[in-house]
Protein backbone atom coordinates (compact mmCIF):
# COMPACT_ATOMS: atom_id res chain seq x y z
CA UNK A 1 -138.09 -5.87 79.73
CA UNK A 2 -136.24 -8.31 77.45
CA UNK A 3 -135.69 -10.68 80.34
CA UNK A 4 -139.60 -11.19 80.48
CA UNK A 5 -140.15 -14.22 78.47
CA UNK A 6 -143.81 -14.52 76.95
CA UNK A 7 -146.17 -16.34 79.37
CA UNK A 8 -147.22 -19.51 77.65
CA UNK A 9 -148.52 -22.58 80.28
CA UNK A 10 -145.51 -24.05 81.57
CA UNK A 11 -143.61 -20.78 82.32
CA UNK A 12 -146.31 -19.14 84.64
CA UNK A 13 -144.41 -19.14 87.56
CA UNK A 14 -140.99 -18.00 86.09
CA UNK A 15 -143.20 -15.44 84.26
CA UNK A 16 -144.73 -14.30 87.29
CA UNK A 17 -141.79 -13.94 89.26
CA UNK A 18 -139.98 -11.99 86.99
CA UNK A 19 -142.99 -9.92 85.86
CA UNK A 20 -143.46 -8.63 89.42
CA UNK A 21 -139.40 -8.23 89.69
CA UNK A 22 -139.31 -5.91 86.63
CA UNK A 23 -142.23 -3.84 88.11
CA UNK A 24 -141.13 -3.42 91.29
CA UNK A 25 -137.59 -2.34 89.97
CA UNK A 26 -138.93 0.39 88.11
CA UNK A 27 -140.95 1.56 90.97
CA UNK A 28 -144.54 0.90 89.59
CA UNK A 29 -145.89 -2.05 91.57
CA UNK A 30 -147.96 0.47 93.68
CA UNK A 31 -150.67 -0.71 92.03
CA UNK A 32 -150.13 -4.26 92.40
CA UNK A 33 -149.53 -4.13 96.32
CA UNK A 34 -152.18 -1.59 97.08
CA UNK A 35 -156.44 -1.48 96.73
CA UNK A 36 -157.52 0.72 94.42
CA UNK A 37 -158.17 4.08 95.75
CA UNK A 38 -161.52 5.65 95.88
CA UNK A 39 -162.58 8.11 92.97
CA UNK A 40 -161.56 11.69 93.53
CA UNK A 41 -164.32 14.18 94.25
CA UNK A 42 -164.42 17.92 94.73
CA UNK A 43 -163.74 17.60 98.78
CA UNK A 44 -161.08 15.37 98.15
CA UNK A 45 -157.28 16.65 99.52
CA UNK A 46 -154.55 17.48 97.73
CA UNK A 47 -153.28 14.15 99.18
CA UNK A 48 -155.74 12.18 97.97
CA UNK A 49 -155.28 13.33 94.81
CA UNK A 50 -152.05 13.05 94.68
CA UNK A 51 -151.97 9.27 95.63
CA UNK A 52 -154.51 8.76 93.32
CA UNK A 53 -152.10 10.39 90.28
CA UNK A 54 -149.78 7.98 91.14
CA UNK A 55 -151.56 5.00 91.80
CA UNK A 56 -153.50 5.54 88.01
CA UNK A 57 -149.74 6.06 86.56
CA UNK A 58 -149.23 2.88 88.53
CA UNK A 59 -151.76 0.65 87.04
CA UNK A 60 -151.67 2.35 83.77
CA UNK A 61 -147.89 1.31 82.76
CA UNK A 62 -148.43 -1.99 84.62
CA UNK A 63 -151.20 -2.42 82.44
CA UNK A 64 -148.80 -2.37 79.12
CA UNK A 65 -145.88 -4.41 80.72
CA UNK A 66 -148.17 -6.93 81.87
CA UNK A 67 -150.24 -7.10 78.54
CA UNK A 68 -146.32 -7.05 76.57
CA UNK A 69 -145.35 -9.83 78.03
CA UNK A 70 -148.83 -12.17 77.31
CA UNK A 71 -148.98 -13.54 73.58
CA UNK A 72 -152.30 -12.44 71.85
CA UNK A 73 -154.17 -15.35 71.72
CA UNK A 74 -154.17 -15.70 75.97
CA UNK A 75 -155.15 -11.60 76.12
CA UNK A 76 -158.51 -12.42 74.30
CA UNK A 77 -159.65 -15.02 76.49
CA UNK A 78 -158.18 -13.91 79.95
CA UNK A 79 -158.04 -10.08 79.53
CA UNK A 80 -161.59 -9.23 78.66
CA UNK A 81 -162.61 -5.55 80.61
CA UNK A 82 -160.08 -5.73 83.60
CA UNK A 83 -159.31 -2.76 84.53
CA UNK A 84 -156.61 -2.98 86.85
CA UNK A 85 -153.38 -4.33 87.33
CA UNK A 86 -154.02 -6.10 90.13
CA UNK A 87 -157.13 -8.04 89.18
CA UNK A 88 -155.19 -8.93 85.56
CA UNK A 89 -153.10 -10.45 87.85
CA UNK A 90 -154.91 -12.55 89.62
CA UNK A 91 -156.95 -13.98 87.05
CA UNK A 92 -153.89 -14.99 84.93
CA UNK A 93 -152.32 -16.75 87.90
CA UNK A 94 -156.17 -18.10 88.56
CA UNK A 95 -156.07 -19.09 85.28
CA UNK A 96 -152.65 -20.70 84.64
CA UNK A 97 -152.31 -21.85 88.29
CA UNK A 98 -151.64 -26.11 88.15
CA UNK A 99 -153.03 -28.35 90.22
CA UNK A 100 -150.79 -29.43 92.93
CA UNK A 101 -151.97 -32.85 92.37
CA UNK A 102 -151.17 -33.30 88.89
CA UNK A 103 -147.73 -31.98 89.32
CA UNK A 104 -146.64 -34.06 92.47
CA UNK A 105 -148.43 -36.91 90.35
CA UNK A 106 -145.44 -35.91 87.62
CA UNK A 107 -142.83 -35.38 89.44
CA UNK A 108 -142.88 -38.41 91.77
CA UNK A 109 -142.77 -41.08 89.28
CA UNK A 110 -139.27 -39.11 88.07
CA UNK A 111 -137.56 -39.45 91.29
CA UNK A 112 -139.01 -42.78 91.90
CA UNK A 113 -137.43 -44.22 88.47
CA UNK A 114 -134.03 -42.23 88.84
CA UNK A 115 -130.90 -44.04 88.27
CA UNK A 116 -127.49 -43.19 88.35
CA UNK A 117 -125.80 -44.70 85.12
CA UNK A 118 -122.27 -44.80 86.22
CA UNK A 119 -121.36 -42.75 83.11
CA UNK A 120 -122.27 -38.82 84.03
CA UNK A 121 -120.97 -36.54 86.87
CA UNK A 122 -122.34 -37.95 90.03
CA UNK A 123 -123.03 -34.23 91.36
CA UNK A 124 -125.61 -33.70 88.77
CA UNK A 125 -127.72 -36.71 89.14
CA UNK A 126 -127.78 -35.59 93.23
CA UNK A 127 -127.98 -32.10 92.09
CA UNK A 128 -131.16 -33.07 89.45
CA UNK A 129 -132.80 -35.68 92.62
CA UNK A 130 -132.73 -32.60 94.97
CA UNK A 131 -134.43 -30.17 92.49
CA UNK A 132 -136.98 -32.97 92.42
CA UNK A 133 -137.24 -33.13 96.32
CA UNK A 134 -137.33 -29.44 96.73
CA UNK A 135 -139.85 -28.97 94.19
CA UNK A 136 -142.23 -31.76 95.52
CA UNK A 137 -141.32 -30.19 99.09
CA UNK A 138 -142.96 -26.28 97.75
CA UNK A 139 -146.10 -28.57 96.20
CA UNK A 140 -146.18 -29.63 100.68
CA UNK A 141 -145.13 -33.18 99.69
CA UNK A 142 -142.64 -33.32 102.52
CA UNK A 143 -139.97 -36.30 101.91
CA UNK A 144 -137.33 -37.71 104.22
């Protein structure tokens, strides 16, 4: 759990990533890769309830990680009634998700205006263009 850094705006996608890591690792991301199952009644199996134990213990502890892991401020304003894991989720990523445009808009002036100085380790100025490149290629900005 230490690994998880606190979400702020530019770490969404590291934050994401390693948020669903952790969860999966301990072996409570049922709740984040499957629908919500129907309310039990009185006809329902032994199955059915059984699934739906673990699919509540599911969302319940994915609940707290996921709520650790935002700072207090952000859980006011995203997290008002959600319920489930899933839908915390995806309004988090809704609401911290970039626009593609503004970050290709960022990162092509960078590569446009590197320049090798002579004075540093060739290997990391290639090394810092292609983390550019590869970046801009994810944002479907395809380059040659």
């Amino acid at each position: 759990m230490n690994s998880i850094h606190v979400l702020n705006g530019d770490s969404f996608k590291g934050w994401k990533e390693n948020m669903e890591i952790f969860i999966g690792y301990i072996d409570l991301d049922l709740a984040l890769r499957m629908k919500q199952p129907l309310s039990l009644t009185k006809s329902s199996t032994s199955e059915q309830r059984k699934y739906y134990k673990k699919w509540d213990h599911s969302n319940c502890m994915s609940l707290m990680i996921i709520k650790c892991g935002i700072p207090e401020v952000i859980r006011g304003t995203i997290l008002e009634e959600i319920t489930s894991a899933k839908n915390i989720h995806a309004k988090i990523e809704k609401h911290f998700k970039k626009s593609d445009k503004a970050e290709t808009s960022t990162l092509l002036p960078n590569l446009i205006s590197m320049k090798y100085q002579g004075k540093a380790n060739i290997r990391e100025y290639i090394m810092g263009m292609s983390n550019i490149v590869s970046k801009l290629k994810t944002l479907m900005f395809e380059l040659s």
